[in-house]
Protein backbone atom coordinates (compact mmCIF):
# COMPACT_ATOMS: atom_id res chain seq x y z
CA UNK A 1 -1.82 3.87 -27.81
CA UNK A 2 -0.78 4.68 -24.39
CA UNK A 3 -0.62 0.10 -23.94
CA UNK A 4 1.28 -0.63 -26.84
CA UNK A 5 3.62 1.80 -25.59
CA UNK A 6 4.25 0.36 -22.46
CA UNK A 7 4.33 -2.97 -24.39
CA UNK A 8 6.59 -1.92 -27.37
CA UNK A 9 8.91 0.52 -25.17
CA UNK A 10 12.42 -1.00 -23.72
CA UNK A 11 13.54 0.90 -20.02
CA UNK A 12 16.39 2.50 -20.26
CA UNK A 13 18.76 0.26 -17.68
CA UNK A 14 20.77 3.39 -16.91
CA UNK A 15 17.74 5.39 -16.14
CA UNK A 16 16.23 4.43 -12.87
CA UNK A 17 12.44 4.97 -12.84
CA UNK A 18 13.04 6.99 -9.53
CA UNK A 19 16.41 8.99 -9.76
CA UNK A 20 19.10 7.68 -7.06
CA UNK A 21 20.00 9.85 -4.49
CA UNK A 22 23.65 9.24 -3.40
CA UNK A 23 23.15 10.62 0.12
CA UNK A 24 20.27 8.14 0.89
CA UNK A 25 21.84 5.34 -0.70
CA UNK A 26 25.29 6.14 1.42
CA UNK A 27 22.92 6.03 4.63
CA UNK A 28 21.32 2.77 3.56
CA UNK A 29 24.50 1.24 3.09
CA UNK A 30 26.66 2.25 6.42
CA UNK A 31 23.45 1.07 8.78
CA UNK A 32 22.54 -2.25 6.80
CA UNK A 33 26.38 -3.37 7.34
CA UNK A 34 25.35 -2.98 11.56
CA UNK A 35 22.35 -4.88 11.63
CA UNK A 36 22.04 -8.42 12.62
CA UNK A 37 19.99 -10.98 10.68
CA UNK A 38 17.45 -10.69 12.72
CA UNK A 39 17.10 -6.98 12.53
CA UNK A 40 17.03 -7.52 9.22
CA UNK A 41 14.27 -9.71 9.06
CA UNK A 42 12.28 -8.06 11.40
CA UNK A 43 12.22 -4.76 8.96
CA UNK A 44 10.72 -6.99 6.43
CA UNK A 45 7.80 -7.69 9.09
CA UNK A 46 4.91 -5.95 9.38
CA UNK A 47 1.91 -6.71 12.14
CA UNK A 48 -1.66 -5.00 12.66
CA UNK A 49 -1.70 -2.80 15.86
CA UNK A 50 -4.37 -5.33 17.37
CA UNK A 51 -1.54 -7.54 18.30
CA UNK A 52 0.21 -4.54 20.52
CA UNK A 53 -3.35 -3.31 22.23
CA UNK A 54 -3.53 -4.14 25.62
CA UNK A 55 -7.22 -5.49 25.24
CA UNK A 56 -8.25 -5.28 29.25
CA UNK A 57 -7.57 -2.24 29.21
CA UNK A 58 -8.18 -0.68 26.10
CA UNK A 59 -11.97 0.63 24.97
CA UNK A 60 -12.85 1.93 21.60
CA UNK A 61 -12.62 5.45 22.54
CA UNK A 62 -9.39 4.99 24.57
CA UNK A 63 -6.67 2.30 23.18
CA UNK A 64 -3.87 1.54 25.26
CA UNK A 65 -0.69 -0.25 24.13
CA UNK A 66 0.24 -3.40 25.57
CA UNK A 67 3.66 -2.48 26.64
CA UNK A 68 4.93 -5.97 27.34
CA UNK A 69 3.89 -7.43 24.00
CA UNK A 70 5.90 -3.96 22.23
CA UNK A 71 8.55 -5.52 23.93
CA UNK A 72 8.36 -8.20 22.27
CA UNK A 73 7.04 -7.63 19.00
CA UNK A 74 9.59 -4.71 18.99
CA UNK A 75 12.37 -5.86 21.22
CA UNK A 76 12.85 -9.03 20.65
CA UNK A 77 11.68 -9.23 17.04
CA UNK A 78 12.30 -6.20 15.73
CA UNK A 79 9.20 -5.35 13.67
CA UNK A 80 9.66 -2.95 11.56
CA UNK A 81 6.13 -2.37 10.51
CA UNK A 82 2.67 -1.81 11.91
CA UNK A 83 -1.17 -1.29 10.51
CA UNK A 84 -4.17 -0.14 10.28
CA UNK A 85 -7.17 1.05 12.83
CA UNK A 86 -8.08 -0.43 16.15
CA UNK A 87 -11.21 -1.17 15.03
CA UNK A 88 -12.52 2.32 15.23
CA UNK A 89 -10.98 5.73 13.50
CA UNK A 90 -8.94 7.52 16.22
CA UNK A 91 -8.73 11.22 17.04
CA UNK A 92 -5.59 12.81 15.69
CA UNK A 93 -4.09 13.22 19.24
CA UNK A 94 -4.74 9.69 19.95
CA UNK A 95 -3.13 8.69 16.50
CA UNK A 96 0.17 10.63 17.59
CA UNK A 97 0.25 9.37 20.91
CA UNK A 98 -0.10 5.64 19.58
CA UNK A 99 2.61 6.85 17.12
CA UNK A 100 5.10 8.40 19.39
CA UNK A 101 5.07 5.55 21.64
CA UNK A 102 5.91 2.54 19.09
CA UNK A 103 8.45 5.43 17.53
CA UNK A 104 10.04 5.58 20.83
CA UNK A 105 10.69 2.06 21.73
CA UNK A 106 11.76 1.21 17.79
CA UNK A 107 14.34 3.54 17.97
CA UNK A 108 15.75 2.70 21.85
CA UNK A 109 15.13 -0.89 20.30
CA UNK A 110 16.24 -0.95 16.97
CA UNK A 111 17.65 2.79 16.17
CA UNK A 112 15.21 1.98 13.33
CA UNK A 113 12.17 4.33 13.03
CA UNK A 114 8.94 2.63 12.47
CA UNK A 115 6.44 2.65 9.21
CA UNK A 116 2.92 2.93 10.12
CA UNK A 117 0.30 2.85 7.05
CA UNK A 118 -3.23 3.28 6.89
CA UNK A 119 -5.86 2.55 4.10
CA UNK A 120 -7.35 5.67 3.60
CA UNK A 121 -9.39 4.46 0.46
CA UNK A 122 -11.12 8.01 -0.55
CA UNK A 123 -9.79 10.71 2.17
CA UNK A 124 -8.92 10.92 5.84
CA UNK A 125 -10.98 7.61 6.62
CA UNK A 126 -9.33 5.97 10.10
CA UNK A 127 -9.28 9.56 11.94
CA UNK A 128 -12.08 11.33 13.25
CA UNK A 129 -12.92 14.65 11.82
CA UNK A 130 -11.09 14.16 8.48
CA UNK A 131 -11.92 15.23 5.17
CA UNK A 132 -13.89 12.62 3.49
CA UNK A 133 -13.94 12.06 -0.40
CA UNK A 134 -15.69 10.43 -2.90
CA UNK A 135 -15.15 7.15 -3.51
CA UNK A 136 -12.14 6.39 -6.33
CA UNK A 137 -14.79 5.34 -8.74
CA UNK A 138 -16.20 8.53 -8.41
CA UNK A 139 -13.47 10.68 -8.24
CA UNK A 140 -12.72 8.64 -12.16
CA UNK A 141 -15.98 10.00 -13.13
CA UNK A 142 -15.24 13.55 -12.83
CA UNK A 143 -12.55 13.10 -15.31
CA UNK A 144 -10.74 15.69 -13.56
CA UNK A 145 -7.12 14.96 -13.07
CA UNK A 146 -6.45 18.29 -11.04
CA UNK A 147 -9.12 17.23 -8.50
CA UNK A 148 -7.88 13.73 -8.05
CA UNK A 149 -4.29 15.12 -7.46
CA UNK A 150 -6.22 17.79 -5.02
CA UNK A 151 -8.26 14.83 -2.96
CA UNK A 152 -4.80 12.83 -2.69
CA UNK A 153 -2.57 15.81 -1.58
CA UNK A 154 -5.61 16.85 1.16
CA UNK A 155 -5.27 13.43 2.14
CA UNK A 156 -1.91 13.12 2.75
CA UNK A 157 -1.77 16.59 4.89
CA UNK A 158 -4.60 15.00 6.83
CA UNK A 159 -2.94 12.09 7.57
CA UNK A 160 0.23 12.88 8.57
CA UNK A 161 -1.46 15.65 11.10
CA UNK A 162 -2.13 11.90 12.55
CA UNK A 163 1.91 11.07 12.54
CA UNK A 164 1.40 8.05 10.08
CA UNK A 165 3.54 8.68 6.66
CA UNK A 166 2.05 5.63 4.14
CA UNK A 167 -0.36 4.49 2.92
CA UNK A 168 -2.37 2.11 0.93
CA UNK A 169 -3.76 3.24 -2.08
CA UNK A 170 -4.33 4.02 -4.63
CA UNK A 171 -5.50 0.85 -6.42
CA UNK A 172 -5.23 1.15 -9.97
CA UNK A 173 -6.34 -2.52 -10.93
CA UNK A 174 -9.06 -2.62 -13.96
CA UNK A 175 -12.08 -3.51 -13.07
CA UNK A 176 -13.39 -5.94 -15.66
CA UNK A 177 -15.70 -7.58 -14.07
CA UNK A 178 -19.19 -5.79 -12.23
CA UNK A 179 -19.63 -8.80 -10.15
CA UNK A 180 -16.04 -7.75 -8.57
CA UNK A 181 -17.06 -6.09 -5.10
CA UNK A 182 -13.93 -3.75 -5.09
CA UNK A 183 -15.44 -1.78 -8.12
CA UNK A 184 -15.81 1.28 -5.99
CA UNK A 185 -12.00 1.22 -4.89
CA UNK A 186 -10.49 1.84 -8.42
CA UNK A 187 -10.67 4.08 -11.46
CA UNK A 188 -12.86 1.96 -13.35
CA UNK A 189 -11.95 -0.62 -16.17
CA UNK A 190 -10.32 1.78 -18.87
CA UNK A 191 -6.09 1.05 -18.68
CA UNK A 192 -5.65 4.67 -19.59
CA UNK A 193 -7.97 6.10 -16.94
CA UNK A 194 -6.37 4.22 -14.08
CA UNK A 195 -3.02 5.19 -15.59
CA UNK A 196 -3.50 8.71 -16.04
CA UNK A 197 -6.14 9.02 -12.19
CA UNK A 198 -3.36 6.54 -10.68
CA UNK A 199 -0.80 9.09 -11.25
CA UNK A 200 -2.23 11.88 -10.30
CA UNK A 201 -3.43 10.17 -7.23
CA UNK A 202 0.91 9.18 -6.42
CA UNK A 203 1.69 13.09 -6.68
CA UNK A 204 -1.01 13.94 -4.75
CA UNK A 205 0.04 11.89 -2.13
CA UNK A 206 3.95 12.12 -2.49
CA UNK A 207 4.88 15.60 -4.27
CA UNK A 208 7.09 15.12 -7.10
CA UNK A 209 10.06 14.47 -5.33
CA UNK A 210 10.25 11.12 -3.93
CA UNK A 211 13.38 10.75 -2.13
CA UNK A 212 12.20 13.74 -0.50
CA UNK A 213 8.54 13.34 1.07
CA UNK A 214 7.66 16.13 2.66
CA UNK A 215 6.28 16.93 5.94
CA UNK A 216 2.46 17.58 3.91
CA UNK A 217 2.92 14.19 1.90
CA UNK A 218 2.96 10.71 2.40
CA UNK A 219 4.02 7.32 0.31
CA UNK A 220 1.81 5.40 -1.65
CA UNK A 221 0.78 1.91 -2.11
CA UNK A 222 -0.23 0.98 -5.65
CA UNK A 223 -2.44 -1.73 -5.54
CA UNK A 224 -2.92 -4.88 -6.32
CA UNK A 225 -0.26 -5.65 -8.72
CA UNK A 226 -1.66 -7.02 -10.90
CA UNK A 227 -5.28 -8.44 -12.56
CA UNK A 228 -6.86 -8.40 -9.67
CA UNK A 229 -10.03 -7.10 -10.81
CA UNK A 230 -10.35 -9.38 -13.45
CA UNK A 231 -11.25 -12.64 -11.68
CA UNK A 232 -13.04 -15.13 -13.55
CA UNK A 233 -15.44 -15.57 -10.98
CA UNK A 234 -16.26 -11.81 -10.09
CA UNK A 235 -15.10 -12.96 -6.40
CA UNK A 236 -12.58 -10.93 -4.30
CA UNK A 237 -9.63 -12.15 -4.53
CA UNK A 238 -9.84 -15.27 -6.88
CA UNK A 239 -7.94 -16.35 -9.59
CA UNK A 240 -7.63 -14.60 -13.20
CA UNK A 241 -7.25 -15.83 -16.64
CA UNK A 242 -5.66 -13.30 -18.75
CA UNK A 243 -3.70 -13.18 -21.96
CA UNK A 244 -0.05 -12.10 -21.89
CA UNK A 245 -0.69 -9.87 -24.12
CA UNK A 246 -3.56 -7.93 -22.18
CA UNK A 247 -1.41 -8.39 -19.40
CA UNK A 248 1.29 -6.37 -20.76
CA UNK A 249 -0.29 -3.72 -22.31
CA UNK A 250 -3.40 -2.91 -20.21
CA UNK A 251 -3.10 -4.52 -16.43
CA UNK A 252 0.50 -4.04 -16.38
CA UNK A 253 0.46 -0.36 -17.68
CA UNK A 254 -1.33 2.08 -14.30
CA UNK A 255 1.40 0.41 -12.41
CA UNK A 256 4.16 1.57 -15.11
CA UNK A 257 2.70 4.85 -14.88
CA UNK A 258 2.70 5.05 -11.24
CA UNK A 259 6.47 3.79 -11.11
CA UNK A 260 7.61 6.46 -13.60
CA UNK A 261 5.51 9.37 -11.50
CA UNK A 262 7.32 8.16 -8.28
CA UNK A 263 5.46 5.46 -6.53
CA UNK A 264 7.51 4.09 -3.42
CA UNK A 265 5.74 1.34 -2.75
CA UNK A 266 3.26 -1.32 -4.38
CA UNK A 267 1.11 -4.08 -3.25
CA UNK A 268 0.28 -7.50 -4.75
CA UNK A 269 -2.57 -9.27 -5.89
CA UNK A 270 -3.89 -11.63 -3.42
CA UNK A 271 -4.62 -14.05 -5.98
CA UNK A 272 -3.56 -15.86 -8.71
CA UNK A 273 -2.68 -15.23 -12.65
CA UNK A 274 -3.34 -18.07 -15.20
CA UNK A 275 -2.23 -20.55 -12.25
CA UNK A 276 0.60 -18.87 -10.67
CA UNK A 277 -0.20 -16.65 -7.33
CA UNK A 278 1.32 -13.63 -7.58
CA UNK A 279 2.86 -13.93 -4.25
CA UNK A 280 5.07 -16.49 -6.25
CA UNK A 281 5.06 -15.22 -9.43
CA UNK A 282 9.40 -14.14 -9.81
CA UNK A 283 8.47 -13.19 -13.39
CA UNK A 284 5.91 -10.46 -12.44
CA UNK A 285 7.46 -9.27 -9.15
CA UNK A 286 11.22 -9.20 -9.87
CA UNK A 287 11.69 -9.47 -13.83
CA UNK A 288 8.63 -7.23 -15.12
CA UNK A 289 8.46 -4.69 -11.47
CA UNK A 290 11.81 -4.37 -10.23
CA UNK A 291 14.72 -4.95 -13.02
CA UNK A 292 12.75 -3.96 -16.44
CA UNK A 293 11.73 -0.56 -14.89
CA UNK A 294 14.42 -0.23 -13.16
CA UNK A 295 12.72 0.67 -9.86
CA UNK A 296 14.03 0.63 -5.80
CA UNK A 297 10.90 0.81 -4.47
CA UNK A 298 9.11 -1.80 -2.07
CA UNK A 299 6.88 -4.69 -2.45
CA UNK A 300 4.42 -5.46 0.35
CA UNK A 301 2.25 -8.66 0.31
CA UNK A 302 -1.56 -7.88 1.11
CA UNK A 303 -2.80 -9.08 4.09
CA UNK A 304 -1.87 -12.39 5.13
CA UNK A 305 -1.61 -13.73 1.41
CA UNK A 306 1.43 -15.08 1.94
CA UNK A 307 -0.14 -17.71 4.17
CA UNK A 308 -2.33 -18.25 1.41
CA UNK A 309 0.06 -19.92 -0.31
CA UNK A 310 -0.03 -23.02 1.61
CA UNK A 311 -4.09 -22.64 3.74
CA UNK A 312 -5.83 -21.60 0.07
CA UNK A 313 -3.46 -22.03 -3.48
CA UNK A 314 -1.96 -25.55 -2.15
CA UNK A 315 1.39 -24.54 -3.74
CA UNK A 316 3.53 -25.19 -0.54
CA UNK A 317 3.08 -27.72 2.18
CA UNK A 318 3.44 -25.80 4.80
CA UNK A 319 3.73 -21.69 6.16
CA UNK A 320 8.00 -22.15 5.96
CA UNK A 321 8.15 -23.10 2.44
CA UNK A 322 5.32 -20.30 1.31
CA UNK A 323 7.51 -17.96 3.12
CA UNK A 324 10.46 -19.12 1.01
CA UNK A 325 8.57 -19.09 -2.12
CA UNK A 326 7.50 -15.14 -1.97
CA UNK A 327 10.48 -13.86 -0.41
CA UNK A 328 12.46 -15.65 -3.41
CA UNK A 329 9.95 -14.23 -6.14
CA UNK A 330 10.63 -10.75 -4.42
CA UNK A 331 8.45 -10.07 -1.32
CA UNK A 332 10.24 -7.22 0.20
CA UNK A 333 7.88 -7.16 3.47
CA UNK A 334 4.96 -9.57 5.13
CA UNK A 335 1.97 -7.73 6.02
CA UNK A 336 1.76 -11.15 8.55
CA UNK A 337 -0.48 -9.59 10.07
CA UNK A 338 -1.39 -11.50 13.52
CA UNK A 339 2.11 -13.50 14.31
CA UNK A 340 5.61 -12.94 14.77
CA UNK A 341 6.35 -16.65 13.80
CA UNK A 342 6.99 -14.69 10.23
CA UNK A 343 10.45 -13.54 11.49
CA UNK A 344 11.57 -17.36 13.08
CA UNK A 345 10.79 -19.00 10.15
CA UNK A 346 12.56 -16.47 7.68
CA UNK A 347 15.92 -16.88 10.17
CA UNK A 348 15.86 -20.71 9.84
CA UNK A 349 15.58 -20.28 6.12
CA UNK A 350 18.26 -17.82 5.41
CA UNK A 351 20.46 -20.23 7.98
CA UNK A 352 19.16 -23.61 5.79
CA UNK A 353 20.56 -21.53 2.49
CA UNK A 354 16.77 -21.62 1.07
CA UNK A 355 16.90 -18.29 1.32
CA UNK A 356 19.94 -15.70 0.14
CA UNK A 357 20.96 -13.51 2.04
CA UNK A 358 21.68 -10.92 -1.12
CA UNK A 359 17.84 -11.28 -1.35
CA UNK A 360 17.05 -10.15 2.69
CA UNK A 361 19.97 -7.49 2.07
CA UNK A 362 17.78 -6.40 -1.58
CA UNK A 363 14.90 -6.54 0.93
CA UNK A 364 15.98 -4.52 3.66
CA UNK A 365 17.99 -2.13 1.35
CA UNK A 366 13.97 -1.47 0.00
CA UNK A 367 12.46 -0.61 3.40
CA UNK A 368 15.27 1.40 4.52
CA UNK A 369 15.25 3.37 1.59
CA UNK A 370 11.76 3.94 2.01
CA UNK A 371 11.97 5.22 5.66
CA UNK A 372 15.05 7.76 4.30
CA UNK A 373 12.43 8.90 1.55
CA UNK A 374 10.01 10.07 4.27
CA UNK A 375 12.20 11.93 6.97
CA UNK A 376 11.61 9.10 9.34
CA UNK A 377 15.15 8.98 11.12
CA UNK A 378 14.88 12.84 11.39
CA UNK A 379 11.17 13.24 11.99
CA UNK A 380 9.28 9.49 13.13
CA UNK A 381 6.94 11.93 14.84
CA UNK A 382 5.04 14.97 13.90
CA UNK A 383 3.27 17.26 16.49
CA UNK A 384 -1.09 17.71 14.91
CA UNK A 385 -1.24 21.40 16.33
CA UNK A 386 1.20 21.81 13.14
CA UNK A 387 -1.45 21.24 10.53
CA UNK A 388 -4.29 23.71 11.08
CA UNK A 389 -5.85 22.76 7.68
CA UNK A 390 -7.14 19.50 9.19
CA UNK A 391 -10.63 19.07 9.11
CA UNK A 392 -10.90 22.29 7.40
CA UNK A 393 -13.74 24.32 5.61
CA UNK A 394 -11.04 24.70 3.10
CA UNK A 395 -10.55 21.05 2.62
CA UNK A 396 -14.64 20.28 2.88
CA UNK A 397 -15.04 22.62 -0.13
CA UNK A 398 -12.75 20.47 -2.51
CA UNK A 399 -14.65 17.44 -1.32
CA UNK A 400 -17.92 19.32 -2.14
CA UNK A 401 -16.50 20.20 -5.54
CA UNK A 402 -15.64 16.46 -5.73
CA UNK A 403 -18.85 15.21 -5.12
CA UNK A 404 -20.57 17.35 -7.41
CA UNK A 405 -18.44 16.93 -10.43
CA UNK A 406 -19.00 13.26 -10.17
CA UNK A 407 -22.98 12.84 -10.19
CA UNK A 408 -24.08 11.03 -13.28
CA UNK A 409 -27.32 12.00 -14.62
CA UNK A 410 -29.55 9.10 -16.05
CA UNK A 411 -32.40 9.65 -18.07
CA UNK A 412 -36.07 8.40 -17.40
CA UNK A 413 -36.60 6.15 -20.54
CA UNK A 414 -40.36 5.38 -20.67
CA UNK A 415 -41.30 7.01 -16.97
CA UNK A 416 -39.62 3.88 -15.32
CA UNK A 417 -38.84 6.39 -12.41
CA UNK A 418 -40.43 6.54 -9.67
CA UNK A 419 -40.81 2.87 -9.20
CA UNK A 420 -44.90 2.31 -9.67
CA UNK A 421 -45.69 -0.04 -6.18
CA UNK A 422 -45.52 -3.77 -6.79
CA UNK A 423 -43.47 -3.03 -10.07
CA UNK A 424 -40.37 -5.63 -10.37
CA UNK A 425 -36.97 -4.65 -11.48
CA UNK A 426 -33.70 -6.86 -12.49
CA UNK A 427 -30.52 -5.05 -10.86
């Protein structure tokens, strides 16, 4: 019922799926008519902190910033984006020293805070002493909406004791498949589970005002739009095969319901659909996302896929013409995520007329938005000592709670259990 709604319903076009907020919009206007095009471009960029980590100097309990490659990543390019862990979870004073220092040169640099996001799959994952959760799969089992909305919000207070406001999750795709390795990462394969978890999961994370994220909260990710668990071969991130009209009403419909609860931001499927990448697809990204639902949130590319359109789908001849082809289907930002070259070859296209500059200003107007939503001009950092409940008894209690309203019990048909010695089993 809840799919054929999605499928038979028409959005309202005067009814944005997140209400406009004049003031924000004002602000996005006055500063996108100051920046250059290659400030521009550069907020549409987003690298992995490995790039900026002074490597000599750096070990995995003590990570030092490379400050002459900030000045270039940030300085010169203007990156408006960084993620993920140095290869190891940091301490939350580490994570808000990292912070405040990219903060600081982004806004002597730019005047343009910074958006740093981190996958923290099932709790406070990439900082050490954080509440940890069941995995999404499991929270699904408890069939407990309250405690999925609980294990989001404790999430996003955890991580933004670490200074970083985003991140990415949760994924909502179905998971048809049991070969697909990513089966642990999502609600399961029921359209109307991931829907109803998936929603729960954005006001967890968010609150229920998103052009106002507060200081506890944090933006979201939804991910990967869309069929990405349905791959013909089981593989990660391999093509799909799916009927428009399962498309529609069940793959298509979490991310509806995520958009209509608030969701700032959503990632796409690294893959493709019935032949098309999504990274190209205009119909899914623009037509079906953006201007049927009537949403101003952000699309992010997963990591390096847009690459992918030329090294793995064959679809352009070289990385120039994939990076016309997504930002033209509606690519909002690159998670690159190793080289700058991203923010060159963008310039020479919007100065070739491959690319629009309407589309960059659509773009930018997205990320902006975005960093108004979360207090970053006011607040880019936040001080740990202010969030006491990190780490907390308090918090290890609602993971205990989690954990234990998830078990599955199996029964012991015919004494199979325990496993008699030599016995052979097919898994």
């Amino acid at each position: 019922a809840l799919a054929l709604f999605y499928a038979c319903s028409s959005p309202n076009k005067t009814e944005p799926a997140i209400p406009r907020d004049e003031k924000i919009e004002q602000q996005v206007e006055a500063l996108l008519k100051k920046m250059t095009l290659e400030e521009k471009i550069g907020q549409m960029t987003e690298l992995v902190i490995d790039v900026v980590v002074d490597r000599e100097r750096s070990t995995p309990e003590n990570l030092v910033l490379n400050e002459a490659i900030l000045d270039t990543v940030i300085g010169k390019y203007k990156v408006g984006s960084i993620l993920n862990a140095p290869g190891v979870a940091q301490t939350k004073e580490k994570w808000q020293e990292i912070i405040t220092i990219i903060q600081e040169k982004s806004m002597k640099e730019i005047g343009i805070p910074c958006i740093y996001g981190l996958d923290q799959n099932h709790g406070t994952t990439y900082t050490l002493g954080g509440t940890i959760f069941p995995q999404p799969i499991n929270m699904s089992a408890t069939f407990n909406r309250s405690l999925v909305r609980q294990g989001a919000s404790i999430t996003a207070y955890e991580t933004k004791a670490s200074s970083v406001p985003w991140t990415y999750n949760p994924t909502v795709d179905l998971g048809r498949d049991p070969r697909w390795p990513r089966m642990w990462e999502n609600y399961g394969e029921d359209a109307y589970m991931n829907a109803q978890m998936g929603r729960e999961a954005v006001i967890g994370f968010q609150g229920e005002d998103p052009n106002n994220i507060g200081k506890e909260k944090i933006a979201v990710s939804m991910k990967h739009f869309m069929g990405y668990g349905a791959a013909v071969s089981g593989k990660d991130r391999t093509p799909a095969i799916i009927s428009e009209q399962d498309l529609r009403e069940k793959h298509f419909a979490p991310f509806v319901e995520a958009v209509r609860a608030g969701a700032l931001t959503i990632m796409v499927n690294s893959a493709s659909i019935n032949g098309l990448p999504v990274h190209a697809d205009y119909r899914l990204l623009t037509q079906w996302l953006k201007e049927e639902l009537n949403w101003d949130g952000m699309i992010i590319t997963d990591w390096a896929d847009i690459n992918n359109l030329y090294t793995r789908e064959k679809i352009a001849a070289n990385k120039k013409e994939a990076i016309k082809i997504a930002i033209n289907a509606g690519i909002d930002m690159a998670m690159e995520p190793y080289n700058w070259d991203f923010c060159i070859l963008l310039k020479e296209l919007v100065d070739e007329g491959e690319v629009k500059m309407s589309r960059i200003d659509d773009a930018v107007r997205r990320v902006l938005r975005l960093k108004y939503r979360l207090g970053l001009f006011e607040t880019p950092v936040y001080d740990h000592k202010d969030f006491p409940l990190f780490g907390s008894d308090e918090h290890y209690q609602v993971a205990v709670q989690a954990a234990e309203e998830s078990m599955v019990l199996l029964k012991n048909q015919n004494q199979i259990l325990p496993l008699a010695q030599g016995k052979k089993i097919l898994l």
